[in-house]
C-alpha atoms as a PDB file:
ATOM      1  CA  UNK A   1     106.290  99.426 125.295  1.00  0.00           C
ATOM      2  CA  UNK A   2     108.453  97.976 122.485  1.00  0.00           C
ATOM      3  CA  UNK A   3     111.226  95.420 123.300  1.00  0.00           C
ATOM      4  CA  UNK A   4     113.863  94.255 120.820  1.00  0.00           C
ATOM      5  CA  UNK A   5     115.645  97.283 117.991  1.00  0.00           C
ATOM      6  CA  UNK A   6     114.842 100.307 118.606  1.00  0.00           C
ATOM      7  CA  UNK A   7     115.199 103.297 116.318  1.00  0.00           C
ATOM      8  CA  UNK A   8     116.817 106.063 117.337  1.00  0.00           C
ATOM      9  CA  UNK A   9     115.820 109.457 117.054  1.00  0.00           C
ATOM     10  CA  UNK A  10     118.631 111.438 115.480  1.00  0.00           C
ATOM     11  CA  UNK A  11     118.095 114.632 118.043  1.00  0.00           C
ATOM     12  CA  UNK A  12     119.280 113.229 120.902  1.00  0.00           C
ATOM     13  CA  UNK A  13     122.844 112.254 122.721  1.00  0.00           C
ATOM     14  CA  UNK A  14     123.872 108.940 122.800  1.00  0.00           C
ATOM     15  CA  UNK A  15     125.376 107.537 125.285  1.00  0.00           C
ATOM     16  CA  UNK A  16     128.528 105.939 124.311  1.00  0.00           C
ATOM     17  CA  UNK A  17     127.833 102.803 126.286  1.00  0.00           C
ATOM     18  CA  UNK A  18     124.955 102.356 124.066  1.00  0.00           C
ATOM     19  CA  UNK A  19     125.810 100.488 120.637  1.00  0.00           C
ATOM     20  CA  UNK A  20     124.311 101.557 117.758  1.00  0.00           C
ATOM     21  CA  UNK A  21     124.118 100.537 113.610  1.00  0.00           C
ATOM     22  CA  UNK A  22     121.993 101.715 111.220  1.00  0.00           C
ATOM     23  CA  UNK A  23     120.190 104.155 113.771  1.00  0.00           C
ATOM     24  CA  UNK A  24     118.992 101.275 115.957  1.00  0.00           C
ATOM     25  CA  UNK A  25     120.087 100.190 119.258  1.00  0.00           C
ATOM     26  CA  UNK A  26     118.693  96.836 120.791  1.00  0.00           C
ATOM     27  CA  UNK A  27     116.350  97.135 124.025  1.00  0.00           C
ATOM     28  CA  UNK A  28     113.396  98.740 125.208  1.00  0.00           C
ATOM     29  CA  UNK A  29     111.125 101.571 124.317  1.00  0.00           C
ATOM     30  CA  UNK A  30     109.010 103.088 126.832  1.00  0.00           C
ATOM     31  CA  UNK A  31     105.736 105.333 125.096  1.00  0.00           C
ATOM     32  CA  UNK A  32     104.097 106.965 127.724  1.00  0.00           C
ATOM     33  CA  UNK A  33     101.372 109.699 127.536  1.00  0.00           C
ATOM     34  CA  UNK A  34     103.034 113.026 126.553  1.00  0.00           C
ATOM     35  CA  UNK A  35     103.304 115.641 128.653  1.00  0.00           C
ATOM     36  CA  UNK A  36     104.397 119.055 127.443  1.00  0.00           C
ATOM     37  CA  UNK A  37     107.888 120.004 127.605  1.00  0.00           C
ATOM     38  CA  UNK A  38     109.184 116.092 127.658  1.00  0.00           C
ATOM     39  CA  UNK A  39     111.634 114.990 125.168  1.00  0.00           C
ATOM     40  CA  UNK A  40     113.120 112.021 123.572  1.00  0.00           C
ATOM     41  CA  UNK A  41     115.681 110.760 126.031  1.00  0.00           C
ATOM     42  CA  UNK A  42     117.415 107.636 126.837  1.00  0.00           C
ATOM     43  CA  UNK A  43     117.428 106.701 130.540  1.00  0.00           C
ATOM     44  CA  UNK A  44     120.609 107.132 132.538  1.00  0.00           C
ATOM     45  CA  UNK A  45     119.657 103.444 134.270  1.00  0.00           C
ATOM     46  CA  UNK A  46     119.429 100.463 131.767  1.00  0.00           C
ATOM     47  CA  UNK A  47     117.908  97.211 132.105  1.00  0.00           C
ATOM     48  CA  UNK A  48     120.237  94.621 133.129  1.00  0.00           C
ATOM     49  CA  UNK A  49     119.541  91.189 132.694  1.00  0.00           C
ATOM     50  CA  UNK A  50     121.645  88.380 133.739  1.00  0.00           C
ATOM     51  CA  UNK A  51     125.016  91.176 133.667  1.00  0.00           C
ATOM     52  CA  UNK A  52     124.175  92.090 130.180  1.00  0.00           C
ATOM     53  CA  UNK A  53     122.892  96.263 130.119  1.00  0.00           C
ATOM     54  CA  UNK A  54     120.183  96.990 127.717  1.00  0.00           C
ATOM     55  CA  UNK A  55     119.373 100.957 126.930  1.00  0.00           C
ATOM     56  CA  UNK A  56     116.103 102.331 127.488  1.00  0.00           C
ATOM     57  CA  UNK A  57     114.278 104.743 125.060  1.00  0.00           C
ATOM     58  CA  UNK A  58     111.352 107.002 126.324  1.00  0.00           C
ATOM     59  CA  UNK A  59     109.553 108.531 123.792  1.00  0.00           C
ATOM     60  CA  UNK A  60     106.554 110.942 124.934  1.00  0.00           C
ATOM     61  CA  UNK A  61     103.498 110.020 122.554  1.00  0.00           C
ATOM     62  CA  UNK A  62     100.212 111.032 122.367  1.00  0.00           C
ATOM     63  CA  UNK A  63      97.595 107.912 121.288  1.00  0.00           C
ATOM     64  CA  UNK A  64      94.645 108.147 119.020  1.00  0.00           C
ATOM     65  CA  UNK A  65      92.217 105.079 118.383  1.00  0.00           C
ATOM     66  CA  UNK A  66      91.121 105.693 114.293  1.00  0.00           C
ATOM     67  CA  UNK A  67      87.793 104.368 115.439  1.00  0.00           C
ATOM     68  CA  UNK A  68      84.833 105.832 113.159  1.00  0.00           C
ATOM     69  CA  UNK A  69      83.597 109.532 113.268  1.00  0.00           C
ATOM     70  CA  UNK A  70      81.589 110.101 116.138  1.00  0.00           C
ATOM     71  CA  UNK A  71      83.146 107.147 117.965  1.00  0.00           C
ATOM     72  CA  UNK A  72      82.597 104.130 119.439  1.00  0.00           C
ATOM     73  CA  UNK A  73      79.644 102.464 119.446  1.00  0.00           C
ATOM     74  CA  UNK A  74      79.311 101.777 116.174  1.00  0.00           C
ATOM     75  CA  UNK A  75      75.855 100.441 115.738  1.00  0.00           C
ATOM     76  CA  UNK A  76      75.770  99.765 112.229  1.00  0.00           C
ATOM     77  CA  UNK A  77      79.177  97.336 112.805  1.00  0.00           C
ATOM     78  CA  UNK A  78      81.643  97.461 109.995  1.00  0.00           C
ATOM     79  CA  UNK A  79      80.055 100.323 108.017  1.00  0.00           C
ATOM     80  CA  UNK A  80      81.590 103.079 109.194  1.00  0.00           C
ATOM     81  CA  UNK A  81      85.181 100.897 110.575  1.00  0.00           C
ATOM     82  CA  UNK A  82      86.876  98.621 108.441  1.00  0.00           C
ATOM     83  CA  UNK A  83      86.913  95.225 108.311  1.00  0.00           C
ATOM     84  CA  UNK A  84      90.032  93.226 108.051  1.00  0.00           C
ATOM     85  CA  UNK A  85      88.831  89.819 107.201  1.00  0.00           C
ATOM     86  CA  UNK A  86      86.093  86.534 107.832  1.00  0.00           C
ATOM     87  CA  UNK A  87      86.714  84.690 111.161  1.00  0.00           C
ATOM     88  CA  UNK A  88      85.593  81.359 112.493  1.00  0.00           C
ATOM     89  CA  UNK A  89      86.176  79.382 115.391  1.00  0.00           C
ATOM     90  CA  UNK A  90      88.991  76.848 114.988  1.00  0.00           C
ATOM     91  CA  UNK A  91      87.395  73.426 114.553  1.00  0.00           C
ATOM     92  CA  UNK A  92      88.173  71.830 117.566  1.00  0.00           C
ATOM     93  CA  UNK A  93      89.265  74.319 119.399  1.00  0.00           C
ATOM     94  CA  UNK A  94      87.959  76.109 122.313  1.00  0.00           C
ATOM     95  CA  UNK A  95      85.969  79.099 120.989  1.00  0.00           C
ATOM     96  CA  UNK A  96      86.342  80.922 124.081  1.00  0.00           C
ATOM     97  CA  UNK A  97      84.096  83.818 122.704  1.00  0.00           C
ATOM     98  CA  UNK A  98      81.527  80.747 121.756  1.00  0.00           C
ATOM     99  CA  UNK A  99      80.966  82.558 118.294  1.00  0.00           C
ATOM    100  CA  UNK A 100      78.536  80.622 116.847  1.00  0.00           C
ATOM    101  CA  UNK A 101      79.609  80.476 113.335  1.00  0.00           C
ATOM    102  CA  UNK A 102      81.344  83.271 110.377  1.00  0.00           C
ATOM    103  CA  UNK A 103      81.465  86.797 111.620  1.00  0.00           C
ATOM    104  CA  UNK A 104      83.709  89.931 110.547  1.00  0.00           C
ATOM    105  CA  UNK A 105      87.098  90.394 112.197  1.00  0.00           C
ATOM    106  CA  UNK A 106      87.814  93.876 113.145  1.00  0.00           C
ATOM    107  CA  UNK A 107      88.914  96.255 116.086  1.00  0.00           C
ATOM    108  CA  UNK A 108      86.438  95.855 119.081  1.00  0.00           C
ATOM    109  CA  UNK A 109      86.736  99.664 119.975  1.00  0.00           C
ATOM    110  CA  UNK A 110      85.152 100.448 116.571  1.00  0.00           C
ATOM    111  CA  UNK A 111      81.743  98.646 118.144  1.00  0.00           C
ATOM    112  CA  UNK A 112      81.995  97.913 122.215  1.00  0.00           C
ATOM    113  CA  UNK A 113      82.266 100.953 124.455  1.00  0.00           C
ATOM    114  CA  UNK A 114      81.706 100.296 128.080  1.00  0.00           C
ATOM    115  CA  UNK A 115      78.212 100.714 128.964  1.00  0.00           C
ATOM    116  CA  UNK A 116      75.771  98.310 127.295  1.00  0.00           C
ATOM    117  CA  UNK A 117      74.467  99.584 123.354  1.00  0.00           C
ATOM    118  CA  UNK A 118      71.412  99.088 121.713  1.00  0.00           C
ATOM    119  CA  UNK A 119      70.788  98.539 118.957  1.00  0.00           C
ATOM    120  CA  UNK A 120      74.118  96.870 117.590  1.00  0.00           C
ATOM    121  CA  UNK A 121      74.190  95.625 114.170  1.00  0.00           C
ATOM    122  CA  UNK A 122      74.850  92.639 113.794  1.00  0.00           C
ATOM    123  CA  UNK A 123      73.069  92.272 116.850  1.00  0.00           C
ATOM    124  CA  UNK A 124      76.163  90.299 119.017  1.00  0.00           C
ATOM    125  CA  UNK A 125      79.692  91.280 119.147  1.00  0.00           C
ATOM    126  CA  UNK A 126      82.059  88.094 119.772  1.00  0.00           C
ATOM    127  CA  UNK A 127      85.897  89.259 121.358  1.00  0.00           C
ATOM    128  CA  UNK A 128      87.370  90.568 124.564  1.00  0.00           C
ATOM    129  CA  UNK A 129      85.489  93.541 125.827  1.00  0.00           C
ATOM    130  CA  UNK A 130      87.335  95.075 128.259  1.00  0.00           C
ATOM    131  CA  UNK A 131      91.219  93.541 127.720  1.00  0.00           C
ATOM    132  CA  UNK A 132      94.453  94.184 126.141  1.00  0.00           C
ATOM    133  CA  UNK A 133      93.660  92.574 122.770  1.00  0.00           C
ATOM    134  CA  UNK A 134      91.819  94.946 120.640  1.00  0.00           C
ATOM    135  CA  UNK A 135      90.002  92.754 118.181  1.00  0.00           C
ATOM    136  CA  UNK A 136      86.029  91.830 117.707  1.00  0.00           C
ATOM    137  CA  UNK A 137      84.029  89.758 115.511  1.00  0.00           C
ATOM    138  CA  UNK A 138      80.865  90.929 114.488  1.00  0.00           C
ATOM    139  CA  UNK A 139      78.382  88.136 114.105  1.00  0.00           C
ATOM    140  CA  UNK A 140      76.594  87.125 111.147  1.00  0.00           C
ATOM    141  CA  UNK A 141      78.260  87.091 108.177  1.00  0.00           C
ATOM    142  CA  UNK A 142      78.087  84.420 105.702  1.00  0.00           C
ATOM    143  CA  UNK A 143      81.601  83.730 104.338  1.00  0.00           C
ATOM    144  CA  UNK A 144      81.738  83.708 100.444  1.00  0.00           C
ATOM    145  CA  UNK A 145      82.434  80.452  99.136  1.00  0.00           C
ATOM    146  CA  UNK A 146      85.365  82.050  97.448  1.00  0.00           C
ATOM    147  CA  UNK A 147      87.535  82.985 100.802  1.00  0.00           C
ATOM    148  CA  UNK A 148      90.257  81.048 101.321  1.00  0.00           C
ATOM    149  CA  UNK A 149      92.175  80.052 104.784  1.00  0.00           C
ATOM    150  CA  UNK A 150      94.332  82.910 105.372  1.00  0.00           C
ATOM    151  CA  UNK A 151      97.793  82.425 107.233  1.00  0.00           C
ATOM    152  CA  UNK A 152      99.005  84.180 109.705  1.00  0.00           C
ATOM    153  CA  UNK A 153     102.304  85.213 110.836  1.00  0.00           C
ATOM    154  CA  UNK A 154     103.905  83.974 113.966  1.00  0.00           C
ATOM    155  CA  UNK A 155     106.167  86.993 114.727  1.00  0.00           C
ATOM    156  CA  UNK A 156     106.139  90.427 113.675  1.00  0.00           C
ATOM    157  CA  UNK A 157     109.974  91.492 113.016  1.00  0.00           C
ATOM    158  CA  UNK A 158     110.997  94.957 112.937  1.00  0.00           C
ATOM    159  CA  UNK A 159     112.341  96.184 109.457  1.00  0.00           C
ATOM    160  CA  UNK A 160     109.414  93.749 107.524  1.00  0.00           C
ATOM    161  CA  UNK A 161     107.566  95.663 104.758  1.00  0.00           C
ATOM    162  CA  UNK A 162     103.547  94.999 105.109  1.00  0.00           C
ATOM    163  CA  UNK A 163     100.836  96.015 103.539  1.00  0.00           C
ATOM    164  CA  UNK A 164      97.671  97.846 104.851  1.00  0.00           C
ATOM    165  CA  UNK A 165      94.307  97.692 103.502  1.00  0.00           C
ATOM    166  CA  UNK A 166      92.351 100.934 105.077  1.00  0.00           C
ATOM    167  CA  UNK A 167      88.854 102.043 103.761  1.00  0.00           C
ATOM    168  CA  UNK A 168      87.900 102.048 100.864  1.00  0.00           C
ATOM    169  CA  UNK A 169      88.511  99.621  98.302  1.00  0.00           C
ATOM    170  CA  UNK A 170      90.861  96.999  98.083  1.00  0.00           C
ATOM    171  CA  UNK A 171      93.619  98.937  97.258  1.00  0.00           C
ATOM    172  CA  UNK A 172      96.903  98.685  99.820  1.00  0.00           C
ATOM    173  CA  UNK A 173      99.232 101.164 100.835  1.00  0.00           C
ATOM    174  CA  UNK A 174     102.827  99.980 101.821  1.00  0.00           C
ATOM    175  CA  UNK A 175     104.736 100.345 105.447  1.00  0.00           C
ATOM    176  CA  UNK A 176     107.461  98.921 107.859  1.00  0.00           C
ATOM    177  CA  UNK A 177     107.741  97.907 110.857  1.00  0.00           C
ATOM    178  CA  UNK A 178     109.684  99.911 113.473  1.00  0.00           C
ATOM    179  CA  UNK A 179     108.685  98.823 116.799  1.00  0.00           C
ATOM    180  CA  UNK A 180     107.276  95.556 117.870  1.00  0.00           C
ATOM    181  CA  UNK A 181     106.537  93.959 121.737  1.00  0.00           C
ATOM    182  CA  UNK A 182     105.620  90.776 121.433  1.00  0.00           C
ATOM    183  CA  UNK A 183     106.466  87.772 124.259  1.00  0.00           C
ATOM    184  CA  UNK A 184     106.789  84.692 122.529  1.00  0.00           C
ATOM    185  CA  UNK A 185     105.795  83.435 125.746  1.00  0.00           C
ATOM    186  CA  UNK A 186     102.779  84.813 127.200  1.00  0.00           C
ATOM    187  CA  UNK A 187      99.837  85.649 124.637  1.00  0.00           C
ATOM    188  CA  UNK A 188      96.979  86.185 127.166  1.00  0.00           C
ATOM    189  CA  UNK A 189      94.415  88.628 127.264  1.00  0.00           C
ATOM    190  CA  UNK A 190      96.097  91.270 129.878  1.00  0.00           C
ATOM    191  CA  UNK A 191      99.182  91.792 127.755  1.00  0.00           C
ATOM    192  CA  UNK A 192      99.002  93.685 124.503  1.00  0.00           C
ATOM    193  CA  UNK A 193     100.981  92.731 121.563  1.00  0.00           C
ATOM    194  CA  UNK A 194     101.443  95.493 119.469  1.00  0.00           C
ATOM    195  CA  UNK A 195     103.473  97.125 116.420  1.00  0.00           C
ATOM    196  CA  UNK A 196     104.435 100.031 115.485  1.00  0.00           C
ATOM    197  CA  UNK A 197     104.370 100.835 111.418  1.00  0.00           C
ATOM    198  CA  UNK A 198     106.172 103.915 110.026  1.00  0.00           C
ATOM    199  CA  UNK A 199     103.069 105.616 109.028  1.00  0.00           C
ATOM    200  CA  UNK A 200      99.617 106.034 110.064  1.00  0.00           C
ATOM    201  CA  UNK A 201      96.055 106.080 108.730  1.00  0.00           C
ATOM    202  CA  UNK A 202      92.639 107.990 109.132  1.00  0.00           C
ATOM    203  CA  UNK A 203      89.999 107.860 111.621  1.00  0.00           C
ATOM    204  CA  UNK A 204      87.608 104.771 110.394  1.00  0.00           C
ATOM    205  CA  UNK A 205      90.649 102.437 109.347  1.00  0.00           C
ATOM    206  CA  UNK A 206      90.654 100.667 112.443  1.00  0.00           C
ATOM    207  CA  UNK A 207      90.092  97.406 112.095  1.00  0.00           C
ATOM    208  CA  UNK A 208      92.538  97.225 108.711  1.00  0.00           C
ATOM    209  CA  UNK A 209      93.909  94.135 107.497  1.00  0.00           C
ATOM    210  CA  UNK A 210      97.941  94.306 107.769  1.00  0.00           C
ATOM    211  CA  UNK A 211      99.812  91.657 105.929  1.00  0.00           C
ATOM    212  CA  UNK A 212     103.358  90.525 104.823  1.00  0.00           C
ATOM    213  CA  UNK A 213     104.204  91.684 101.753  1.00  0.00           C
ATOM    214  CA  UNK A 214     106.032  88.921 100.801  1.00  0.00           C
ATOM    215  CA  UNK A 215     104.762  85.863 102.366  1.00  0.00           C
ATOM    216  CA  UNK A 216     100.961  87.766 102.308  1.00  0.00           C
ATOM    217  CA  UNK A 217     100.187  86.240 105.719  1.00  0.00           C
ATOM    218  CA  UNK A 218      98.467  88.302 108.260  1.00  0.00           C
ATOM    219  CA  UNK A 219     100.260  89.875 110.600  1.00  0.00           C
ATOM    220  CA  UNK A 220      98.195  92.782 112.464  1.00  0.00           C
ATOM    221  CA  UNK A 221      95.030  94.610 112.886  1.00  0.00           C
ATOM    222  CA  UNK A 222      95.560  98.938 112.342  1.00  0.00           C
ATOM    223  CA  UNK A 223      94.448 100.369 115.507  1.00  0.00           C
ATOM    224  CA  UNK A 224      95.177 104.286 115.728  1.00  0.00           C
ATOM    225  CA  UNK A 225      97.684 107.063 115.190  1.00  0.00           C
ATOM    226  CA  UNK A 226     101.451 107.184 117.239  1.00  0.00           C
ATOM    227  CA  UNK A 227     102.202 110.392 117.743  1.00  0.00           C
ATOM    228  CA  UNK A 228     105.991 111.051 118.952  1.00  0.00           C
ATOM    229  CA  UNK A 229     108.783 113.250 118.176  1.00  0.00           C
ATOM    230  CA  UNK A 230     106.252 115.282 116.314  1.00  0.00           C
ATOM    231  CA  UNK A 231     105.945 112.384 113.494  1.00  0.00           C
ATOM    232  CA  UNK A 232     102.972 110.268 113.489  1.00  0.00           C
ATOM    233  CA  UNK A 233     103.500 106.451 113.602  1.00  0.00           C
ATOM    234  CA  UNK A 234     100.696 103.514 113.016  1.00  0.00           C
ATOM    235  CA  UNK A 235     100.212 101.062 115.906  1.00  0.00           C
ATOM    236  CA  UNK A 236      98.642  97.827 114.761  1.00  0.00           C
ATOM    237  CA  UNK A 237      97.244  95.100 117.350  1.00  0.00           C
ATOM    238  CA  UNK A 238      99.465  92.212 116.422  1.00  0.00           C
ATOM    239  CA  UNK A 239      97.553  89.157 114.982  1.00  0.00           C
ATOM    240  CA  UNK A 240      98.799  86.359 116.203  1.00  0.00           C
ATOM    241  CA  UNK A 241      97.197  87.211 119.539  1.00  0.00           C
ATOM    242  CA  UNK A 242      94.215  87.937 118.419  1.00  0.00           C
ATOM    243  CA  UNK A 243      93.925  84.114 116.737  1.00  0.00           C
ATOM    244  CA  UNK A 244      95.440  82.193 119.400  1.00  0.00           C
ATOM    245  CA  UNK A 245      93.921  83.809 122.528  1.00  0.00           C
ATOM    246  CA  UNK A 246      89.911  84.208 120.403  1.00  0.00           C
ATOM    247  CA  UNK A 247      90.861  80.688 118.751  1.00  0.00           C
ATOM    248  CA  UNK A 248      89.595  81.776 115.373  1.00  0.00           C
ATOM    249  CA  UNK A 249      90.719  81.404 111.796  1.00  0.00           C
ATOM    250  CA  UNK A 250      91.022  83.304 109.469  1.00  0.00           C
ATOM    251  CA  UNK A 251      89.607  83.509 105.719  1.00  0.00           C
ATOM    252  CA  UNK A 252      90.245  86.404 103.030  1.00  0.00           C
END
């Protein structure tokens, strides 16, 4: 689900309840699994809040995690995913993961599946197995002394131009934002915040740094491919979850 402005697709019929500029209308966006023959289609019932209507977009996708080939686990960690960054716990905070010191921050379905693996290298995964939030730090890793503390965004807004930094290299390739869900409320573990970028990746650049391009602060983690409308999206785990609800910080 995305909440907030919406791109419309320009094959269907608009309502003319529904206001529009620029090819974006401000609600919701339903993404459920596709099912052949579904199309693009905004619901006859809105949302209504407090008398105000708000459209509803359902766009049939299909989802595909860019973990590494041959899938998850990943035993040798980071090797074969891509890391985004060095994580630590927050000094002082509350290190709910109780990482012990520097690890790698990437996606955790690029090295947890469900049923127990052996061996795993590094030898112990720190994140949320088995939750919403699809981020992992793989522990050891000594951080260079040469990192720095890296920022991170505190809201991902649709239209912002980012950066993405998929294997190999450290060269990026640019995107925008289209879609976004994010409660400013509620960050916890059974509620996803994700984005949508308007362009995906390759299988192995999960775990991808995404950043601002103009403040350079992180903003999201790549996660997999978006495929609606028969154009492929990027969705991207959105990082300030992942650093409020693992209490880490970051360093690039």
């Amino acid at each position: 689900m995305a909440a907030g402005f919406v791109p419309i697709p320009g094959n269907i019929t608009v309502p003319p309840r529904v206001l529009t500029r620029g090819g974006f209308c401000f609600g919701l966006c339903l993404l459920p699994a596709r099912v052949p023959g579904q199309s693009p289609e905004l619901l006859s019932d809105p949302l209504v809040v407090g008398g105000v209507q708000f459209p509803i977009l359902r766009l049939p996708s299909a989802y595909t995690r860019h973990l590494p080939a041959g899938g998850p686990p990943d035993p040798h960690g980071v090797n074969n995913g891509t890391s985004a960054c060095w994580a630590e716990p927050t000094p002082g905070g509350s290190n709910p993961t109780a990482l012990p010191g520097t690890g790698i921050l990437t996606a955790a379905h690029v090295a947890v599946d469900w049923t127990p693996v052996s061996p795993m290298t590094p030898s112990s995964p720190y994140g949320v197995e088995g939750y919403a939030i699809d981020a992992i730090v793989l522990y050891p890793e000594s951080r260079p002394r040469h990192a720095k503390l890296l920022s991170v965004s505190p809201a991902a807004a649709v239209g912002s131009h980012v950066d993405v930094f998929p294997q190999p290299g450290p060269l990026s390739v640019p995107a925008t934002i289209i879609l976004t869900f994010q409660p400013s409320v509620y960050t916890g573990f059974l509620c996803p915040h994700r984005m949508i970028l308007d362009r995906s990746f390759c299988a192995g650049d999960s775990g991808s740094l995404v950043t601002d391009q103009n403040t350079k602060d992180a903003v999201g983690l790549y996660v997999g491919e978006l495929i609606t409308n028969g154009t492929a999206y990027g969705a991207c785990q959105i990082m300030q979850q992942v650093t409020t609800e693992l209490a880490i910080d970051l360093y690039l």
